[in-house]
Protein backbone atom coordinates (compact mmCIF):
# COMPACT_ATOMS: atom_id res chain seq x y z
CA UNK A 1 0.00 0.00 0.00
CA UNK A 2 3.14 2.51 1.03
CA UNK A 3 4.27 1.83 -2.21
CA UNK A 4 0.78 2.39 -4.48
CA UNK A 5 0.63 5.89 -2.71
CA UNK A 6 4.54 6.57 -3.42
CA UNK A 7 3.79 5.65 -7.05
CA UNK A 8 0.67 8.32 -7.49
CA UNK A 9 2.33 10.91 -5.92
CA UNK A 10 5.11 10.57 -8.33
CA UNK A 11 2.96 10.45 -11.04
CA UNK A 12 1.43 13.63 -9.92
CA UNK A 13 4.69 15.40 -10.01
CA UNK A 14 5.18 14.18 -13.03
CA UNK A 15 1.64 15.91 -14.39
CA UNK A 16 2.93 18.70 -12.80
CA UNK A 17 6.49 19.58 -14.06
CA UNK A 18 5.16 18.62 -17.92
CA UNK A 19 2.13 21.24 -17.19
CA UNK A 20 5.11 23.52 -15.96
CA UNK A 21 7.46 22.65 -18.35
CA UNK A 22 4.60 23.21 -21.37
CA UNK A 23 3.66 26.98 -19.81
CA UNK A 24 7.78 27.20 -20.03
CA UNK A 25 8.58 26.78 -23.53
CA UNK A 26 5.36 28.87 -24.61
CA UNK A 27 6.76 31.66 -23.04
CA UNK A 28 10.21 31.08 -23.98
CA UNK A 29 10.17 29.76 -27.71
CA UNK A 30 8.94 31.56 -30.66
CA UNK A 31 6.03 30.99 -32.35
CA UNK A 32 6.17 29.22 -35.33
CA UNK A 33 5.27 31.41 -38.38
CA UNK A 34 1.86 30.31 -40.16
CA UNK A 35 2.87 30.94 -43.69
CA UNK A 36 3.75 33.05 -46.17
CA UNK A 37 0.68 35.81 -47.66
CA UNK A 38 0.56 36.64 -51.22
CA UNK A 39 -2.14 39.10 -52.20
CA UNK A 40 -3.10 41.36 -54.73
CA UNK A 41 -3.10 44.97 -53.77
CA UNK A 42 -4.86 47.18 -53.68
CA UNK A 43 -7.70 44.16 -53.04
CA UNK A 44 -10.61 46.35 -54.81
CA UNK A 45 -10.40 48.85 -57.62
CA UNK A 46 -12.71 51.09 -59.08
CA UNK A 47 -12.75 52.36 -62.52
CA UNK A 48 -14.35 53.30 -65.57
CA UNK A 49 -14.84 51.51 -69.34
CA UNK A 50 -11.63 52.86 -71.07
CA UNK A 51 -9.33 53.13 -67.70
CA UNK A 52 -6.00 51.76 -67.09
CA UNK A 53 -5.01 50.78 -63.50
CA UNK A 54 -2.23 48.59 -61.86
CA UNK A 55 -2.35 46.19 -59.08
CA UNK A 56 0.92 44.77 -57.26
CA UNK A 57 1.59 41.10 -56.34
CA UNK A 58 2.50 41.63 -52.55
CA UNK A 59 4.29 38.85 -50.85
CA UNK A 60 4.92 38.41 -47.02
CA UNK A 61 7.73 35.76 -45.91
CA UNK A 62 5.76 35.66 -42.27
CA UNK A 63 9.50 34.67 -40.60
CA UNK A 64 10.68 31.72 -43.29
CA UNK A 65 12.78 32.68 -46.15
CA UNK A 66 11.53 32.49 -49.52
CA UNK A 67 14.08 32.07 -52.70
CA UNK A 68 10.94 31.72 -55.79
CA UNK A 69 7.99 32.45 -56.25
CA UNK A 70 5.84 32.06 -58.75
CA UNK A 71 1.34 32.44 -59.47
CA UNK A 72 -1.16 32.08 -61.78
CA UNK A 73 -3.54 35.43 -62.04
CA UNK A 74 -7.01 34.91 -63.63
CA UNK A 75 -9.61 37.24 -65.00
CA UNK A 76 -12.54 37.97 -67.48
CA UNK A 77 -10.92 38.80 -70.62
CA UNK A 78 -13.88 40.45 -71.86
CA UNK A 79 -13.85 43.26 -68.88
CA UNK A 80 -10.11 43.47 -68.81
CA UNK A 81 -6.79 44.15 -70.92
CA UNK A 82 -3.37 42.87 -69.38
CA UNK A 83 -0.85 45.97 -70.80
CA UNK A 84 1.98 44.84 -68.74
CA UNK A 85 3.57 42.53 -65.95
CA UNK A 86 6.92 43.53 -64.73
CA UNK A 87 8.93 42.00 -61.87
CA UNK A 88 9.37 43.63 -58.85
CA UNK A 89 11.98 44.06 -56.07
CA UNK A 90 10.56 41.32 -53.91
CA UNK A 91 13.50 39.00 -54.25
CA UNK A 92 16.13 41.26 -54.99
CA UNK A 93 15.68 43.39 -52.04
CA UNK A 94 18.81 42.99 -50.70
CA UNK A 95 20.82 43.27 -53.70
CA UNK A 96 21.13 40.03 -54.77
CA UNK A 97 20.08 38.83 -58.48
CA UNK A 98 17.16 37.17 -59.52
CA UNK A 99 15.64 36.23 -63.03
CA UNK A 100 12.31 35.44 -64.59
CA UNK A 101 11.55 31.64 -64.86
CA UNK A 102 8.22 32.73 -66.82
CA UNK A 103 5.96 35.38 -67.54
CA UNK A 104 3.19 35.11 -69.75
CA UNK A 105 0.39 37.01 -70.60
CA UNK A 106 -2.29 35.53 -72.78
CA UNK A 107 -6.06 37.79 -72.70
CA UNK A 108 -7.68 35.07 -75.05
CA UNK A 109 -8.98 33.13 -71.77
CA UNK A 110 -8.25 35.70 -69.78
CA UNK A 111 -4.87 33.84 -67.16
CA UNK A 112 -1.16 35.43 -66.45
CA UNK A 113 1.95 33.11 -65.75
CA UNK A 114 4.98 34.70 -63.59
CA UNK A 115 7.08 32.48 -61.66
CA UNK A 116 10.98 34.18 -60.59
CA UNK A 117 13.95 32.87 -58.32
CA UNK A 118 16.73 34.36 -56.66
CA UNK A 119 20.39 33.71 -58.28
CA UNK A 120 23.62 33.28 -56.70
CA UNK A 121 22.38 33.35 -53.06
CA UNK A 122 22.51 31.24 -50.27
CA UNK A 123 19.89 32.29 -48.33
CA UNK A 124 16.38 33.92 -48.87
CA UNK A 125 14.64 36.83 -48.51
CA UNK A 126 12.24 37.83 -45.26
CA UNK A 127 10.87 40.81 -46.13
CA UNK A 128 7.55 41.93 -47.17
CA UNK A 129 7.65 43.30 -50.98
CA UNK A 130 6.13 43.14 -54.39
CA UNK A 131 6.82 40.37 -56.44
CA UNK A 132 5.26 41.77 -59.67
CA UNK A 133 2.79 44.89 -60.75
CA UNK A 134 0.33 44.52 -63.55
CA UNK A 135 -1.01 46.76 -65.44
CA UNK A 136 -4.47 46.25 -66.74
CA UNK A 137 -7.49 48.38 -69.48
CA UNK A 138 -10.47 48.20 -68.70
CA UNK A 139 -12.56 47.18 -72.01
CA UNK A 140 -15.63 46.15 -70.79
CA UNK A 141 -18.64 47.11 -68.26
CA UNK A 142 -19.37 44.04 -66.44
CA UNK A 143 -16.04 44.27 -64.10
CA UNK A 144 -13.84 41.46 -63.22
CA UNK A 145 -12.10 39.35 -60.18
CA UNK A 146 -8.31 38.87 -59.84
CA UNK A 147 -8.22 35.40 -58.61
CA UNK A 148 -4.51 34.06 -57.67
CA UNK A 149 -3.82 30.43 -58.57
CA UNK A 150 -1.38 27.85 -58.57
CA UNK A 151 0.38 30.09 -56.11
CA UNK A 152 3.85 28.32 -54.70
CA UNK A 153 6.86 29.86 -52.85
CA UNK A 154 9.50 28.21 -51.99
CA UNK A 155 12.95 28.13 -49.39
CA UNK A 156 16.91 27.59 -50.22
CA UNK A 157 16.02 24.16 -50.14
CA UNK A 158 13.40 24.04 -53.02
CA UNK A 159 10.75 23.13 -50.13
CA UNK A 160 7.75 24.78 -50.66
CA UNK A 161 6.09 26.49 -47.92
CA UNK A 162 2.93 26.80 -46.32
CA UNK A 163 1.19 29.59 -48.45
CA UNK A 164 -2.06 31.66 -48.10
CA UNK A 165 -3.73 33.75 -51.07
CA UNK A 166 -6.27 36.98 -50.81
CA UNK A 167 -7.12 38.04 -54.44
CA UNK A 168 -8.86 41.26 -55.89
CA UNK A 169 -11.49 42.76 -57.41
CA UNK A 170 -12.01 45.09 -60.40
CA UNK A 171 -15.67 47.06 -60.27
CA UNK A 172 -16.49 49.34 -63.28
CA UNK A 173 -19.00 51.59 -62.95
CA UNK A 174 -20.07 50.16 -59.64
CA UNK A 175 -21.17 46.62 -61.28
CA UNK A 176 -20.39 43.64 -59.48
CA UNK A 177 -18.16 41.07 -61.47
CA UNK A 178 -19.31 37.06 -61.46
CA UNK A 179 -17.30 35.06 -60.71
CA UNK A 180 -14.46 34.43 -63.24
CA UNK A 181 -14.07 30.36 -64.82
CA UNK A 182 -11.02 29.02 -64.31
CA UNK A 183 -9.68 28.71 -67.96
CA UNK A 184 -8.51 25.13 -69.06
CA UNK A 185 -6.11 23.73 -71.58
CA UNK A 186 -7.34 22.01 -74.39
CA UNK A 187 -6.84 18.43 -74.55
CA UNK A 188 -4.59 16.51 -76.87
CA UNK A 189 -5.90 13.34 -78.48
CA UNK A 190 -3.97 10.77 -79.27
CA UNK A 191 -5.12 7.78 -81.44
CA UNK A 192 -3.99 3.83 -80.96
CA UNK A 193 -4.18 1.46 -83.13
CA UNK A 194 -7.05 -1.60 -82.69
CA UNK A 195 -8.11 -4.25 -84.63
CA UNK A 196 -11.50 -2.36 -84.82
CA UNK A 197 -10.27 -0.58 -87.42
CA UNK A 198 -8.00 2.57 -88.68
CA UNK A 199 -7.83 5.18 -86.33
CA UNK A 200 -9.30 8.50 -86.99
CA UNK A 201 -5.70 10.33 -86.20
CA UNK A 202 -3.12 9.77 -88.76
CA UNK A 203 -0.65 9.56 -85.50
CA UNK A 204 -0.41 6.25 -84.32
CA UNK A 205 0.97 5.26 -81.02
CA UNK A 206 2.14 1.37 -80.97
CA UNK A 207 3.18 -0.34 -77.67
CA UNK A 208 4.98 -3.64 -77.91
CA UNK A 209 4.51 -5.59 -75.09
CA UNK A 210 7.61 -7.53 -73.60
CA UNK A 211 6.72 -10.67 -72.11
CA UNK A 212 8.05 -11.13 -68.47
CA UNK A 213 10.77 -13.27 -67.25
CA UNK A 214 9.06 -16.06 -64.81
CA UNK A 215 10.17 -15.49 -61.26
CA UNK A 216 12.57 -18.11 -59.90
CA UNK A 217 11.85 -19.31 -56.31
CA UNK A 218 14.75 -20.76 -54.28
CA UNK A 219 14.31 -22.76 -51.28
CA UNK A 220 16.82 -23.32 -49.05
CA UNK A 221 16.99 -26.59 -46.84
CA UNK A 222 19.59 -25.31 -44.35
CA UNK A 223 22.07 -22.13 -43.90
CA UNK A 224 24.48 -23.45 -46.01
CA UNK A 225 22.28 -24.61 -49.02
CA UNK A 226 20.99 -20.51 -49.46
CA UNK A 227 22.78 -18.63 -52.26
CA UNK A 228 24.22 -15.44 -51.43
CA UNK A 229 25.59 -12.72 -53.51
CA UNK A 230 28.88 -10.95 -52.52
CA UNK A 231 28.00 -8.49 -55.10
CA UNK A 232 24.69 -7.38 -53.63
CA UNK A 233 25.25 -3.51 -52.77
CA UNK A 234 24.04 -1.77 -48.87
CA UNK A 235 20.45 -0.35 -49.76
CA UNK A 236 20.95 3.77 -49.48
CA UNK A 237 18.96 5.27 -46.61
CA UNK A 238 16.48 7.51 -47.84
CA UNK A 239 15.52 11.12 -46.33
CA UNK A 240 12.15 10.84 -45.00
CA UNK A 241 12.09 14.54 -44.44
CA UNK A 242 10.08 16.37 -47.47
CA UNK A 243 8.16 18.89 -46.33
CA UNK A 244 9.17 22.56 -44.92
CA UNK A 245 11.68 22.60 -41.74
CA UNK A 246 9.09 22.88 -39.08
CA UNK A 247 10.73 23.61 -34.99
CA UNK A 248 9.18 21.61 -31.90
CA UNK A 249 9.45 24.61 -29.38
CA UNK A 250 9.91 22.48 -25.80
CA UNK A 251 11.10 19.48 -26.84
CA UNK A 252 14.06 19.54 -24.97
CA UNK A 253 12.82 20.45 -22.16
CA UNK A 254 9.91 17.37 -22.02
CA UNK A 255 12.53 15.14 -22.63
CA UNK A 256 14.85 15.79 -19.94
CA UNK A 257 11.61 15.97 -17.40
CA UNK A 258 10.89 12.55 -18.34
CA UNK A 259 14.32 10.98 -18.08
CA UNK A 260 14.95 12.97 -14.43
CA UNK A 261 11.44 11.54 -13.60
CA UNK A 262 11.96 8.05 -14.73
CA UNK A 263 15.29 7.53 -12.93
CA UNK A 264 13.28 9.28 -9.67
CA UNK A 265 10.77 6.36 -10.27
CA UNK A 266 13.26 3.38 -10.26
CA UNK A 267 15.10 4.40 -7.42
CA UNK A 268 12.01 4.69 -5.06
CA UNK A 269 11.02 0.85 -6.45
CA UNK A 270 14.44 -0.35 -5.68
């Protein structure tokens, strides 16, 4: 019975010093950041049929560093115009070079490309800034969102980061835009041969099938009946580690607690 009651109060303390040890390493350890924010700014515009305005693709590292960048920006082509999209100082900001993976603008379905990455550095930026400005006309009446898509940012590493989007709005003459469709490629068709018949595409695909090798199943009687190769290399440990570098705030400190606490708890049974 002495030593039931010996074993709860220890396992009280031990509720204790984690609860202690928790309030610890909230107050101690940073937070860690919840992502990076990329947002078109100003968020709502108003104009006229026949205006020309510009909107800036604002990025916020939110504490991680960010080497590339790179978004999709839809909208109706038949409200708006794209004149112009430019880079920015967003990744060059302090003074390092950067250059322009891709930047397309196509206002037949209405979608810009712009993706850009740091050169020459080792580390990233952290720094809120623009990543690109756009300039757009206003040709129609009915208005028109600026929807971000496809949006990724990435560290040194080439991990991409946690990301969060706010888009914009375009309202002409005070009308309300619908919502813009997201605008698809067209699919490519390609035609295989089948005894059904020709195919309709003059471009014929033909895939020769290679028969497999049967599988050969050994069993071994004893140790010393089992082939082994000499020749058969160490397997390669992989990295299981893909994702952004995330810190454990407290870790440390919970582990120590429960070492100090188990020793505390074999002593008293011994």
């Amino acid at each position: 019975m002495e030593l039931q009651r010996t074993d709860k109060e220890v396992f009280g303390m031990m509720r204790r010093v984690l609860i202690m040890a928790m309030l610890v390493s909230m107050i101690v350890f940073p937070a860690v950041a919840d992502g990076v924010l990329v947002e078109v700014t100003p968020s709502s515009v108003d104009c006229e049929t026949g205006d020309t305005f510009t909107v800036e693709i604002l990025v916020d590292p939110g504490g991680y560093e960010v080497y590339g960048a790179q978004y999709n920006l839809i909208f109706d082509p038949s409200a708006l115009e794209c004149v112009s999209q430019t880079a920015g100082d967003f990744l060059t900001q302090d003074g390092a070079s950067s250059i322009e993976v891709v930047n397309t603008i196509d206002n037949t379905i209405g979608r810009l490309e712009y993706a850009e990455t740091r050169m020459g550095a080792e580390s990233g930026v952290t720094g809120a800034g623009t990543l690109a400005q756009v300039t757009f006309k206003v040709i129609g009446e009915s208005g028109s969102n600026l929807e971000l898509k496809d949006v990724i940012v990435s560290n040194p590493s080439a991990q991409e980061l946690e990301t969060s989007v706010e888009d914009g709005v375009c309202l002409v003459n005070g009308n309300t835009p619908t919502p813009t469709p997201t605008p698809t490629p067209t699919p490519t068709v390609t035609a295989t041969t089948t005894d059904a018949g020709e195919p309709p595409n003059p471009t014929i695909t033909v895939t020769e099938t290679i028969p497999e090798t049967p599988a050969v199943t050994v069993t071994a009687t004893d140790a010393a009946s089992t082939p082994e190769s000499a020749d058969t290399p160490a397997s390669t440990p992989e990295t299981a580690e893909t994702g952004p570098p995330r810190s454990a705030p407290g870790f440390g400190i919970f582990t120590i607690c429960a070492i100090i606490l188990s020793i505390y708890i074999v002593k008293r049974r011994s």
